[in-house]
N, C-alpha and C. Protein backbone atom coordinates (compact mmCIF):
# COMPACT_ATOMS: atom_id res chain seq x y z
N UNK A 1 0.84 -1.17 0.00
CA UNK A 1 0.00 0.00 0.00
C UNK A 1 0.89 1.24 0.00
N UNK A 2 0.44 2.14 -0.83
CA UNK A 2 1.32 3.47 -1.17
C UNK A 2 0.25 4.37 -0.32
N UNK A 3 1.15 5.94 0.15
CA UNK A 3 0.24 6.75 1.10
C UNK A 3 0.82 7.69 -0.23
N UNK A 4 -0.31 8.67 -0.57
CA UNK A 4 0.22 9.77 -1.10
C UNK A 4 -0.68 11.18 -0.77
N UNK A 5 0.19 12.26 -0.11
CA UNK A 5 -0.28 13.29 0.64
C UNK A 5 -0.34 14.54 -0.83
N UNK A 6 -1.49 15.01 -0.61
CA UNK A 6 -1.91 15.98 -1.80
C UNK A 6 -1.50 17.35 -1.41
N UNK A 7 -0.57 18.08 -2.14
CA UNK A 7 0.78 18.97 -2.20
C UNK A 7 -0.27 20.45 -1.98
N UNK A 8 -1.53 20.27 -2.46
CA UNK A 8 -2.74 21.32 -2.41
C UNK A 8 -3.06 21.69 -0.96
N UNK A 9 -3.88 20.49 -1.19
CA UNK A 9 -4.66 20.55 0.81
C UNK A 9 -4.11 19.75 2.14
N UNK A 10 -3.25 18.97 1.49
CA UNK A 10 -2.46 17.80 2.68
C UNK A 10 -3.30 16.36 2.88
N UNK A 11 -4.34 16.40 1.98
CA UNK A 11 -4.91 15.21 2.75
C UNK A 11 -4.30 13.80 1.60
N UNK A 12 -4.17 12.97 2.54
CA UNK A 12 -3.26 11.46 2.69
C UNK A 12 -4.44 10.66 1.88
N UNK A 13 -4.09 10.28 0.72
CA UNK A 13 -4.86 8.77 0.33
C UNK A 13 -3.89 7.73 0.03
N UNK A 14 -4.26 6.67 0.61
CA UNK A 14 -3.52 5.23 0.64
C UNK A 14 -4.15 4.58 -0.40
N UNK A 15 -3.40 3.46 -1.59
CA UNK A 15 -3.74 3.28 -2.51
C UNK A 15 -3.21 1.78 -2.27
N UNK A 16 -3.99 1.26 -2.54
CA UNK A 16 -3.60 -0.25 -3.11
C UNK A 16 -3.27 -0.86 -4.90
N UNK A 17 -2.35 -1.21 -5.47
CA UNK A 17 -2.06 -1.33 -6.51
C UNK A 17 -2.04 -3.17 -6.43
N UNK A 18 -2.28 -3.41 -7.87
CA UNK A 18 -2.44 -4.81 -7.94
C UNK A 18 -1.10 -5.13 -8.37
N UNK A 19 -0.09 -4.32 -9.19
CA UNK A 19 1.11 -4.01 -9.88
C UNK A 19 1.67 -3.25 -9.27
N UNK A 20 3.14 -2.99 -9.12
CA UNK A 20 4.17 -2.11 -8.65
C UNK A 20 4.67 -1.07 -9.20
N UNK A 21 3.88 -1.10 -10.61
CA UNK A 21 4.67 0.01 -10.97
C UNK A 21 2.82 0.40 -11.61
N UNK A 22 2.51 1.82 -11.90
CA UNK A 22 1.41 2.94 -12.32
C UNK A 22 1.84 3.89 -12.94
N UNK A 23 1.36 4.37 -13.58
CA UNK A 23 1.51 5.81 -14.13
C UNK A 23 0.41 6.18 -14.66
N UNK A 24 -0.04 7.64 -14.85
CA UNK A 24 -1.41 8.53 -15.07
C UNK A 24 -1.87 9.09 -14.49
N UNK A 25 -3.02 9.30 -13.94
CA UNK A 25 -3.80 10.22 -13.52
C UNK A 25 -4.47 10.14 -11.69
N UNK A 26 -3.89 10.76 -11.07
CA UNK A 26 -4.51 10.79 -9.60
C UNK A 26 -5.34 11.95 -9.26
N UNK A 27 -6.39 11.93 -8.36
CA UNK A 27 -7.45 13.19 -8.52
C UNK A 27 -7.55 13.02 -7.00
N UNK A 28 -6.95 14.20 -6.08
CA UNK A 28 -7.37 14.09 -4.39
C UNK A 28 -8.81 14.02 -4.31
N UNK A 29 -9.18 12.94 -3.31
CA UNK A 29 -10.77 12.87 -2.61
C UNK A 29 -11.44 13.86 -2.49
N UNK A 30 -10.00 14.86 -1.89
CA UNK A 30 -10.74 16.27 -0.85
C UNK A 30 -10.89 17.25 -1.77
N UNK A 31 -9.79 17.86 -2.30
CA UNK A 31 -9.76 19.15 -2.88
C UNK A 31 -10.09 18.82 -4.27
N UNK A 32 -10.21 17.65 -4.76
CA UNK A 32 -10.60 17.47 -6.29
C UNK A 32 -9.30 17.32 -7.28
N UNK A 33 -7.74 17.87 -6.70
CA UNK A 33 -7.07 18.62 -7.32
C UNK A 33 -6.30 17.34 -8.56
N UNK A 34 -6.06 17.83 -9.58
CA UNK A 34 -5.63 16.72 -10.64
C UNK A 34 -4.30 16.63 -10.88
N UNK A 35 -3.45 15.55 -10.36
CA UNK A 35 -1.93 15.20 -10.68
C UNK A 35 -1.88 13.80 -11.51
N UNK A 36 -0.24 14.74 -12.50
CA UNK A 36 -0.05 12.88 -12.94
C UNK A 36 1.40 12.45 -12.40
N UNK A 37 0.81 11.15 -11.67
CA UNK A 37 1.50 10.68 -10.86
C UNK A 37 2.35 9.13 -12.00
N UNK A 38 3.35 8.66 -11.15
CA UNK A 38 4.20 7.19 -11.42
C UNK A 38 4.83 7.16 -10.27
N UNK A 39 4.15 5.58 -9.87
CA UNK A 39 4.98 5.08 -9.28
C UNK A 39 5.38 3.76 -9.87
N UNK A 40 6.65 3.41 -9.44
CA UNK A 40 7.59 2.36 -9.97
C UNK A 40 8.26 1.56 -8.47
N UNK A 41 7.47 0.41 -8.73
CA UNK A 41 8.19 -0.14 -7.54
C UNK A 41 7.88 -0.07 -6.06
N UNK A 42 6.28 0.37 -5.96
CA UNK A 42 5.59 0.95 -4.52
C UNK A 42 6.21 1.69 -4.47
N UNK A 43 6.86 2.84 -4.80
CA UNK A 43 7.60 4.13 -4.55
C UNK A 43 7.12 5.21 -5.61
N UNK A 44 6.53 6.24 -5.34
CA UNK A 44 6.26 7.48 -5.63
C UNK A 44 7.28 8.25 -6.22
N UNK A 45 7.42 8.66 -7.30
CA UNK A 45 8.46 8.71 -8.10
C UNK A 45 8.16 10.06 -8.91
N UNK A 46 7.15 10.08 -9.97
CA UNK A 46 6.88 11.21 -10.69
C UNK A 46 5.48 11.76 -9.68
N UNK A 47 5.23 13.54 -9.98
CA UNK A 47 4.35 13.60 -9.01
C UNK A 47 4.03 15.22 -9.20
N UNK A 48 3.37 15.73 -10.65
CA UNK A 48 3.01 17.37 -10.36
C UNK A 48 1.50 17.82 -10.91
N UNK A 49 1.35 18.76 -10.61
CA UNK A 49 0.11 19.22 -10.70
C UNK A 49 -0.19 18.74 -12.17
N UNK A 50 -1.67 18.36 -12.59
CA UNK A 50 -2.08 18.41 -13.76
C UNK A 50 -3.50 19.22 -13.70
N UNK A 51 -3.53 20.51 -15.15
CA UNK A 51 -4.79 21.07 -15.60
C UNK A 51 -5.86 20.15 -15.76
N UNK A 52 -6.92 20.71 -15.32
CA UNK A 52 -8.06 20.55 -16.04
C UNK A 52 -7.95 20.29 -17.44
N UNK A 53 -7.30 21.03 -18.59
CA UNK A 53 -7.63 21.31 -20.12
C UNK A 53 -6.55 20.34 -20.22
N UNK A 54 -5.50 19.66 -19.48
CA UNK A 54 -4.67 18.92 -20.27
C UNK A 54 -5.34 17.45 -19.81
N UNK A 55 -5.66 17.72 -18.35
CA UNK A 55 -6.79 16.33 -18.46
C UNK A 55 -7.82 15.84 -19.43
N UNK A 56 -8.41 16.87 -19.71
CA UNK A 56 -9.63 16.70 -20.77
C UNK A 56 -8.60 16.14 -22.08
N UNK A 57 -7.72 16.94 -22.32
CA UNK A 57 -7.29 16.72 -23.71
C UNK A 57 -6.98 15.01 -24.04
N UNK A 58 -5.87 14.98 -23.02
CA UNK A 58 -5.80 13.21 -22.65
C UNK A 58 -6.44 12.44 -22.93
N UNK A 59 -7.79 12.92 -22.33
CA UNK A 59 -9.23 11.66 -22.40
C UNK A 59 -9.82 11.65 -23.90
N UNK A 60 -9.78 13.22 -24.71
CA UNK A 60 -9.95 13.01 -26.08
C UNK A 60 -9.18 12.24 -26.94
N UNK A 61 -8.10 12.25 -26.40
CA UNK A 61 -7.20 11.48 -26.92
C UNK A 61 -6.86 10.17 -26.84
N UNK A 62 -7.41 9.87 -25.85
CA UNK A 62 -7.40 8.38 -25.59
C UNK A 62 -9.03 7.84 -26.18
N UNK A 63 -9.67 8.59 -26.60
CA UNK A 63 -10.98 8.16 -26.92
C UNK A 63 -10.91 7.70 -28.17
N UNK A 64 -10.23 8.62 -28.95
CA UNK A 64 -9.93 8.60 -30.39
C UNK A 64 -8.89 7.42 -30.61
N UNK A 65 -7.97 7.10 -29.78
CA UNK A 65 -7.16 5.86 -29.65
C UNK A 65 -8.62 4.80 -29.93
N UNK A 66 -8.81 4.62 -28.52
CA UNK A 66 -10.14 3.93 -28.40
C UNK A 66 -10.58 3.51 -29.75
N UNK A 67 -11.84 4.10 -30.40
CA UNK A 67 -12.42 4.56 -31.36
C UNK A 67 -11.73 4.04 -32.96
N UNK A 68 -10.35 4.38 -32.86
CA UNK A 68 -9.97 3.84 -34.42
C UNK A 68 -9.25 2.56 -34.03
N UNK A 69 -8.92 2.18 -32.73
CA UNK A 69 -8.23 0.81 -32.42
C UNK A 69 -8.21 -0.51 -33.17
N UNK A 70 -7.41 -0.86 -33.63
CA UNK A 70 -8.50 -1.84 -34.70
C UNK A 70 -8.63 -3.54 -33.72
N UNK A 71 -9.44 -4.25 -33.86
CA UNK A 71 -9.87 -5.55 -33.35
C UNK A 71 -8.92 -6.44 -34.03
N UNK A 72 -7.90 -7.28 -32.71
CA UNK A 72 -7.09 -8.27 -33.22
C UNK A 72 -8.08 -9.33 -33.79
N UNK A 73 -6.88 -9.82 -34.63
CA UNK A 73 -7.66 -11.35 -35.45
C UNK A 73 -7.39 -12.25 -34.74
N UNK A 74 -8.15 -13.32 -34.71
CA UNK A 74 -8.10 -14.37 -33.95
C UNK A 74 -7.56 -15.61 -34.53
């Protein structure tokens, strides 16, 4: 279990990972506030503020991934 304290308001969320290593998107409980985080190895590693508009952009972007993805053959 990883603790990670939000650099905004201070408040602590403990995270359980099924994998040791993450990377993307963390959003505090309390303040809402949006970071993209990596950790590698249960250790907290990358860790800074992320926008609103670069969040959104991301998710368009991963939609459109999504969307033209093509279906492996079997």
């Amino acid at each position: 279990m990883i603790a990670i304290n939000c650099s905004q308001c201070g408040a602590e969320t403990k995270l359980s990972l099924l994998n040791s290593n993450y990377k993307g998107t963390f959003r505090c409980w309390k303040c809402r506030r949006l970071f993209d985080i990596e950790i590698v190895n249960d250790e907290l590693g990358l860790y800074q503020p992320l926008s609103e508009e670069e969040f959104q952009r991301r998710q368009e972007v991963e939609a459109l991934k999504a969307k033209f993805k093509r279906p492996r053959k079997i």
